[in-house]
C-alpha atoms as a PDB file:
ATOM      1  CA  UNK A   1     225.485 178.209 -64.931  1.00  0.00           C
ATOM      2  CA  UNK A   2     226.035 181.242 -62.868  1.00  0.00           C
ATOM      3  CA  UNK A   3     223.979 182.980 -59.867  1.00  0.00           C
ATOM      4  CA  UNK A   4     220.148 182.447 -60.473  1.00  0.00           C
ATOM      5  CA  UNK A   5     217.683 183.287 -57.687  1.00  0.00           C
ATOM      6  CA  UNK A   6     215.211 181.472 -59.571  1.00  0.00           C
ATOM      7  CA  UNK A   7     216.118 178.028 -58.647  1.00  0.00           C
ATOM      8  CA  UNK A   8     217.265 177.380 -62.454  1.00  0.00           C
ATOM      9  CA  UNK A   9     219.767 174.517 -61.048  1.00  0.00           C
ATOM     10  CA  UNK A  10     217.111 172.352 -59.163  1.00  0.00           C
ATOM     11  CA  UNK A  11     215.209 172.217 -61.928  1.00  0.00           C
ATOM     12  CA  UNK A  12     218.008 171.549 -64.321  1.00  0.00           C
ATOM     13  CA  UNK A  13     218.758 168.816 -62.078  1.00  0.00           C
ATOM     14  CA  UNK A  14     215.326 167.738 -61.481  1.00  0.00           C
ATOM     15  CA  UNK A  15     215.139 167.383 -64.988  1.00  0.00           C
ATOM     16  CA  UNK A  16     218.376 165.260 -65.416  1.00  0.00           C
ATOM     17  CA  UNK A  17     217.054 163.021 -62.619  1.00  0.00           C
ATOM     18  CA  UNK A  18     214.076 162.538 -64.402  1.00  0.00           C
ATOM     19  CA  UNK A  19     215.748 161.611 -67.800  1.00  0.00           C
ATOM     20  CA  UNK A  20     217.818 159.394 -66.769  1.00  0.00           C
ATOM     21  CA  UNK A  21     215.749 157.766 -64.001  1.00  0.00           C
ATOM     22  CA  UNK A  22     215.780 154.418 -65.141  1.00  0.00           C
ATOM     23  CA  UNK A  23     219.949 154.395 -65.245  1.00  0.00           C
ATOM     24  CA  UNK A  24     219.954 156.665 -62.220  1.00  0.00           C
ATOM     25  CA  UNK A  25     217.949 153.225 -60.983  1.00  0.00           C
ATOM     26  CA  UNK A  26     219.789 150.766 -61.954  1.00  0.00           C
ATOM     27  CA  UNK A  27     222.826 152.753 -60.242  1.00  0.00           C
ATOM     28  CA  UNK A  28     221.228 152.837 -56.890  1.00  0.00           C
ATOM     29  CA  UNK A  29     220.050 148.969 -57.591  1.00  0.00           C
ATOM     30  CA  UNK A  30     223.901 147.967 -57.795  1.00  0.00           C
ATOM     31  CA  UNK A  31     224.823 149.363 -55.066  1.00  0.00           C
ATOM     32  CA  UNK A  32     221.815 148.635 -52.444  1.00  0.00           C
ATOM     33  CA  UNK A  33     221.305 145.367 -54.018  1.00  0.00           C
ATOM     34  CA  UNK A  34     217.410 146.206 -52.796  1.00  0.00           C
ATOM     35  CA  UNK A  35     215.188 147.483 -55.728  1.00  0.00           C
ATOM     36  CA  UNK A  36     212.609 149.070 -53.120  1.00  0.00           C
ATOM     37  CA  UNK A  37     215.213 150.855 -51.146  1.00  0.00           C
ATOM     38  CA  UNK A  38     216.665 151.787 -54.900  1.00  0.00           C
ATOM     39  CA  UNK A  39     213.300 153.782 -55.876  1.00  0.00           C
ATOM     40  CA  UNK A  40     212.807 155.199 -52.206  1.00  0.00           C
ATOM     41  CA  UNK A  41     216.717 156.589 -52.275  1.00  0.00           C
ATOM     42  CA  UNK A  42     215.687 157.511 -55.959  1.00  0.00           C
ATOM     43  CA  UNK A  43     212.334 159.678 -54.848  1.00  0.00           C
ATOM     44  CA  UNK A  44     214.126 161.053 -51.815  1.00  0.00           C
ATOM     45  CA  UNK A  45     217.134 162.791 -53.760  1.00  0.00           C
ATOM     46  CA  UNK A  46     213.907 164.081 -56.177  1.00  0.00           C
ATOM     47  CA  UNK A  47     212.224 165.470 -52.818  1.00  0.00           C
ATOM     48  CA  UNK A  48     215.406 166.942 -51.830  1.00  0.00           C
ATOM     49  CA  UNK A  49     216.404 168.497 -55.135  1.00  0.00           C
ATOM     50  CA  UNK A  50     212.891 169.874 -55.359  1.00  0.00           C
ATOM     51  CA  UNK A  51     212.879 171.726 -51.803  1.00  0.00           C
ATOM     52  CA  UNK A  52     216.537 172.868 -52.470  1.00  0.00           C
ATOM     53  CA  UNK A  53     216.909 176.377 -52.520  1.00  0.00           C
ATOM     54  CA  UNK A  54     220.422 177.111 -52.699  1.00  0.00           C
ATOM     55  CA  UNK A  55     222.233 178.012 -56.106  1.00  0.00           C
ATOM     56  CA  UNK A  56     225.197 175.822 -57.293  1.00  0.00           C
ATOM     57  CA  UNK A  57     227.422 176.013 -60.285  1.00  0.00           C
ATOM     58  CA  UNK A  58     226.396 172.405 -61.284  1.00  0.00           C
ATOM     59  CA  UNK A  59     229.129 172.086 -64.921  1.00  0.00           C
ATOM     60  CA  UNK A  60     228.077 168.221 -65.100  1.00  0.00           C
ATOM     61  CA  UNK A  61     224.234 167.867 -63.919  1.00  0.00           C
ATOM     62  CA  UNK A  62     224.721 163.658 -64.076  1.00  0.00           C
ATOM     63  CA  UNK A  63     227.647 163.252 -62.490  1.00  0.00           C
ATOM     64  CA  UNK A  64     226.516 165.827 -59.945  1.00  0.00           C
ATOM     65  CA  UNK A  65     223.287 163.204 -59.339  1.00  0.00           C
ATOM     66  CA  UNK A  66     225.197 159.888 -59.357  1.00  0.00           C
ATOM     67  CA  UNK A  67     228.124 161.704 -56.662  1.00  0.00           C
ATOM     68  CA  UNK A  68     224.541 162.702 -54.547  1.00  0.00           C
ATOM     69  CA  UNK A  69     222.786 159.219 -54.941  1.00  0.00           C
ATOM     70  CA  UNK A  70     226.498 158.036 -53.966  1.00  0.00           C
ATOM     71  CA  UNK A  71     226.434 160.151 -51.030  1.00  0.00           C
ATOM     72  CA  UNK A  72     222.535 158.741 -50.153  1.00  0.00           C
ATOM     73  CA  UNK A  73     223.422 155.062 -50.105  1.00  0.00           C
ATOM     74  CA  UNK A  74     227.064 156.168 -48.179  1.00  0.00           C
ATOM     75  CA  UNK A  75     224.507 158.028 -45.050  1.00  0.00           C
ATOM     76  CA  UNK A  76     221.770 155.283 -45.395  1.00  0.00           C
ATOM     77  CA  UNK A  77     224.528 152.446 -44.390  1.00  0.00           C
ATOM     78  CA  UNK A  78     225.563 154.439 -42.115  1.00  0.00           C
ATOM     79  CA  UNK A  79     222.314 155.128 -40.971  1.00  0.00           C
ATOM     80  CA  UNK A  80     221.409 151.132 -40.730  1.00  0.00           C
ATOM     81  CA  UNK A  81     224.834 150.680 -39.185  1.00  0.00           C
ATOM     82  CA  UNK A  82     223.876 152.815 -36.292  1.00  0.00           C
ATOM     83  CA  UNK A  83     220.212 151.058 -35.650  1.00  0.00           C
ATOM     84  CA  UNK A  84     222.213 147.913 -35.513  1.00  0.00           C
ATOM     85  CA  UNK A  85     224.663 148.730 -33.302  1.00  0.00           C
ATOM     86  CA  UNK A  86     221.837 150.432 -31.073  1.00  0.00           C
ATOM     87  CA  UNK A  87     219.590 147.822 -31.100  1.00  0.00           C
ATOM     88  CA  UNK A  88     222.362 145.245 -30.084  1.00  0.00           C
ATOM     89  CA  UNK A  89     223.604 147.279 -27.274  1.00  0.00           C
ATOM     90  CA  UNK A  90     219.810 147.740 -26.212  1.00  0.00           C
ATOM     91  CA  UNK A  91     219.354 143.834 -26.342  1.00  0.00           C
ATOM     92  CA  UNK A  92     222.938 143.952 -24.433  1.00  0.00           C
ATOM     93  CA  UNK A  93     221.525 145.583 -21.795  1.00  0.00           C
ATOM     94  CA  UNK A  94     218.961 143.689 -21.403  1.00  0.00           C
ATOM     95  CA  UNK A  95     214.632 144.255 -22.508  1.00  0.00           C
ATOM     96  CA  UNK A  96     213.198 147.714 -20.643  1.00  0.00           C
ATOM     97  CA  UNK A  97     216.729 148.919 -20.450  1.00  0.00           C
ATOM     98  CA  UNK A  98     217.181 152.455 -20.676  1.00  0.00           C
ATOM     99  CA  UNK A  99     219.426 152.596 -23.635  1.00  0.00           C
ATOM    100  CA  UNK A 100     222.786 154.399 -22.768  1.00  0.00           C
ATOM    101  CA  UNK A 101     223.552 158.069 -23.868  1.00  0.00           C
ATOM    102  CA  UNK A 102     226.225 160.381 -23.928  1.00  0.00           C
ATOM    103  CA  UNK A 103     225.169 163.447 -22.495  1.00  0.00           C
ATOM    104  CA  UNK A 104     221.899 163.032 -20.006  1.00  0.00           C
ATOM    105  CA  UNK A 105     218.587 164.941 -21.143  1.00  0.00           C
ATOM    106  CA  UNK A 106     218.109 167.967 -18.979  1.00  0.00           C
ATOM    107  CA  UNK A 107     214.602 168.461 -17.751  1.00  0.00           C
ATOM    108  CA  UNK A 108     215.455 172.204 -19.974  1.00  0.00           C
ATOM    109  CA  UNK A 109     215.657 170.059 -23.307  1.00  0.00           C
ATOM    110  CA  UNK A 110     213.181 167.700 -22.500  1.00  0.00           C
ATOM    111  CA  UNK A 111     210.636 170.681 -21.848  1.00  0.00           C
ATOM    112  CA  UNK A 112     212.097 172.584 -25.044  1.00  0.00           C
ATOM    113  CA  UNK A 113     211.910 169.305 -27.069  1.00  0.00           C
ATOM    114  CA  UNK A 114     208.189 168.528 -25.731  1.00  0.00           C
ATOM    115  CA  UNK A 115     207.177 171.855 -26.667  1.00  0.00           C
ATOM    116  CA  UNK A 116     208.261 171.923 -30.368  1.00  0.00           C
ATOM    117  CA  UNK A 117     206.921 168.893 -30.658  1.00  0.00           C
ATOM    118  CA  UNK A 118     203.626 170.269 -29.363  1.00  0.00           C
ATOM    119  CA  UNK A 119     204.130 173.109 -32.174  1.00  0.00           C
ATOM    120  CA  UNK A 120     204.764 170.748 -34.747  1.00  0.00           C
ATOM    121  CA  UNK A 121     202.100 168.743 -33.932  1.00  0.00           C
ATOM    122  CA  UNK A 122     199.254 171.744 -34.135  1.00  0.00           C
ATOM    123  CA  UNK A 123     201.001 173.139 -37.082  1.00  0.00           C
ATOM    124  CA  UNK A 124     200.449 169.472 -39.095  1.00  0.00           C
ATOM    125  CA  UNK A 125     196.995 169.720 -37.949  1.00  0.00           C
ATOM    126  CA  UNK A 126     196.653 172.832 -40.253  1.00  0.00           C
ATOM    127  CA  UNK A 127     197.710 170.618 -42.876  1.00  0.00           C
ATOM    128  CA  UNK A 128     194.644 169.013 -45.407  1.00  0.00           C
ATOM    129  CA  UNK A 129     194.128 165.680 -43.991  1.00  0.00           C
ATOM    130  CA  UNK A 130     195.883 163.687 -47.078  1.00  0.00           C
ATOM    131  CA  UNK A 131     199.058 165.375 -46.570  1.00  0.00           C
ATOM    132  CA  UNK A 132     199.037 164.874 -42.696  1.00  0.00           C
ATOM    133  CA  UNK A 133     198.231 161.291 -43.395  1.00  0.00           C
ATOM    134  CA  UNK A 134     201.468 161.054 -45.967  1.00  0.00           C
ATOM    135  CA  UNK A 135     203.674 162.755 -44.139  1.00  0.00           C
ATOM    136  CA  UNK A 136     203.162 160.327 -40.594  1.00  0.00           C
ATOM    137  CA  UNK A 137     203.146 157.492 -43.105  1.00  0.00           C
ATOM    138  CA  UNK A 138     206.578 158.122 -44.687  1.00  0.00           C
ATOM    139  CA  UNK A 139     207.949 159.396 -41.210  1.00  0.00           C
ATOM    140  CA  UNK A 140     206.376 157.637 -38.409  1.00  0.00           C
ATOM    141  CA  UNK A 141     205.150 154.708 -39.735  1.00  0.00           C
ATOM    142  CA  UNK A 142     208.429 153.914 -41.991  1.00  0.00           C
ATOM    143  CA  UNK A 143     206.036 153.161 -45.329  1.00  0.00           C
ATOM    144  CA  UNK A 144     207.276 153.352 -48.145  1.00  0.00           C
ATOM    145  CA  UNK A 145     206.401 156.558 -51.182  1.00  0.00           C
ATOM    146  CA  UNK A 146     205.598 153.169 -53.463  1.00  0.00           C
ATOM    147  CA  UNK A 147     202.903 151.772 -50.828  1.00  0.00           C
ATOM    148  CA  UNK A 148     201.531 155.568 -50.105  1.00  0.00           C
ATOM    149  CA  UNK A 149     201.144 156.044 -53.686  1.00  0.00           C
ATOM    150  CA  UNK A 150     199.545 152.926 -54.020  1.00  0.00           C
ATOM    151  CA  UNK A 151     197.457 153.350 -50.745  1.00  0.00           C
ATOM    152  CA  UNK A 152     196.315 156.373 -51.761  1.00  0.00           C
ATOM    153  CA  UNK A 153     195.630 155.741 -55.492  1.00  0.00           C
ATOM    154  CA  UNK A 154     197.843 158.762 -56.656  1.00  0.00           C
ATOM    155  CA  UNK A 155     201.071 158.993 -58.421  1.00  0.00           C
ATOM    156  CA  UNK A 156     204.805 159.235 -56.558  1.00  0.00           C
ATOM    157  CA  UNK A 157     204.974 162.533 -57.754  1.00  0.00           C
ATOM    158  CA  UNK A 158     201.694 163.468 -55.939  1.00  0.00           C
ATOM    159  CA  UNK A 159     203.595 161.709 -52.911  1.00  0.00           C
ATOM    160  CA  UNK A 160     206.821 163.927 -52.816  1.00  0.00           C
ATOM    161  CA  UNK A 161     204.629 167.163 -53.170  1.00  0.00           C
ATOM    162  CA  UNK A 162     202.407 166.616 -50.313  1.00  0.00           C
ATOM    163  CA  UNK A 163     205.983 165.177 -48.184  1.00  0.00           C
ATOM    164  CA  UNK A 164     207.604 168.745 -49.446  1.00  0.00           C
ATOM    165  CA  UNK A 165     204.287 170.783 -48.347  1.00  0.00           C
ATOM    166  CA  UNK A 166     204.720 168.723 -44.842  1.00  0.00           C
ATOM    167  CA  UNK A 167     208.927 168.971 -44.899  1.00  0.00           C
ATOM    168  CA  UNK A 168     207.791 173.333 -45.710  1.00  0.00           C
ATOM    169  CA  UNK A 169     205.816 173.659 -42.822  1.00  0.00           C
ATOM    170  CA  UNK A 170     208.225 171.404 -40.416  1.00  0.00           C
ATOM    171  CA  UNK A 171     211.128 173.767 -41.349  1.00  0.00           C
ATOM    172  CA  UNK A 172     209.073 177.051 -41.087  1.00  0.00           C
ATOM    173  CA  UNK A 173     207.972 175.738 -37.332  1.00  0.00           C
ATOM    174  CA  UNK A 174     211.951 174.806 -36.491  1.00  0.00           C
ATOM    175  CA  UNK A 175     213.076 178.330 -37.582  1.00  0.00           C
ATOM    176  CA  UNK A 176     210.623 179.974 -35.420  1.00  0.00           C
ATOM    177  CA  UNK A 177     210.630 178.371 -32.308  1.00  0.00           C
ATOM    178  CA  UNK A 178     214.694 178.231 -32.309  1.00  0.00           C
ATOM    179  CA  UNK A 179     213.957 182.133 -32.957  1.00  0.00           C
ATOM    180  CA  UNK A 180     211.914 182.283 -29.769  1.00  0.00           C
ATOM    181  CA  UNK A 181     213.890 179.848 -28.000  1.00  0.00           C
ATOM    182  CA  UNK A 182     216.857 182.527 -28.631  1.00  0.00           C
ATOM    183  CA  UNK A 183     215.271 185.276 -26.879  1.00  0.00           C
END
């Protein structure tokens, strides 16, 4: 496919996702055995392909979709993994525990870390309301783009643009505060 500054290969692969959704589907079914965590892995490699930027050489746009939705269910067993083994050393240690960590949290990071949050925090504000309320639904609260959609009375699509505004404005606030944290 070449260079193209225009983003050509998202949408190429946007567009593969899309026609082939219901396969795509019944891929991630198989494999998660969970038809709700199926659709959620399904919309987040859509949100991702849609707020990808980079240009790729994609020859074979399905097989370069099933080897990402691979890669999705690979990081979210990996991901599940983890929160089991963390919440099993947490009950290990016994309830109010502090759980144990590798390197301690300066009172630098934990001032640094306070203070983006802070940032990201106003900058959401700035956000209109419905998009704020998405956003802390899928990412706080855990719910799922299926329940917001339905919440909300709007499609999924409607729910992945208003998570890429929020995931836009998250990722402008990280690059400038690790700017100004570099000076």
């Amino acid at each position: 496919m070449g260079s193209d500054p225009t983003g050509m290969t998202a949408q190429v692969l946007v567009e593969t996702l899309e026609s082939n959704e219901g396969r795509l589907l019944r891929f991630l079914a198989a494999r998660t055995r969970d038809p709700e965590l199926a659709k959620d892995l399904l919309q987040d490699a859509r949100v991702k392909l849609l707020s990808d930027t980079a240009d790729r050489d994609v020859a074979d746009p399905l097989s370069y979709l099933y080897r990402m939705l691979e890669n999705l269910v690979r990081d979210h067993r990996r991901s599940e993994t983890s929160r089991t083994q963390r919440n099993q050393a947490w009950g290990d240690r016994g309830e109010g525990a502090e759980p144990l960590r590798a390197d301690p949290v300066t009172p630098e990071q934990r001032s640094l870390d306070r203070d983006y949050l802070e940032r990201v925090l106003a900058e959401l504000d700035t956000l209109p309301e419905r998009t704020k309320t998405i956003f802390l639904a899928y990412r706080v609260d855990g719910t799922s783009q299926k329940e917001i959609a339905s919440d909300q009375g709007i499609s999924l699509s409607a729910v992945e643009k208003h998570l890429q505004r929020a995931y836009r404005l998250v990722a402008d606030v990280r690059k400038k505060f690790d700017a100004g944290s570099e000076q």
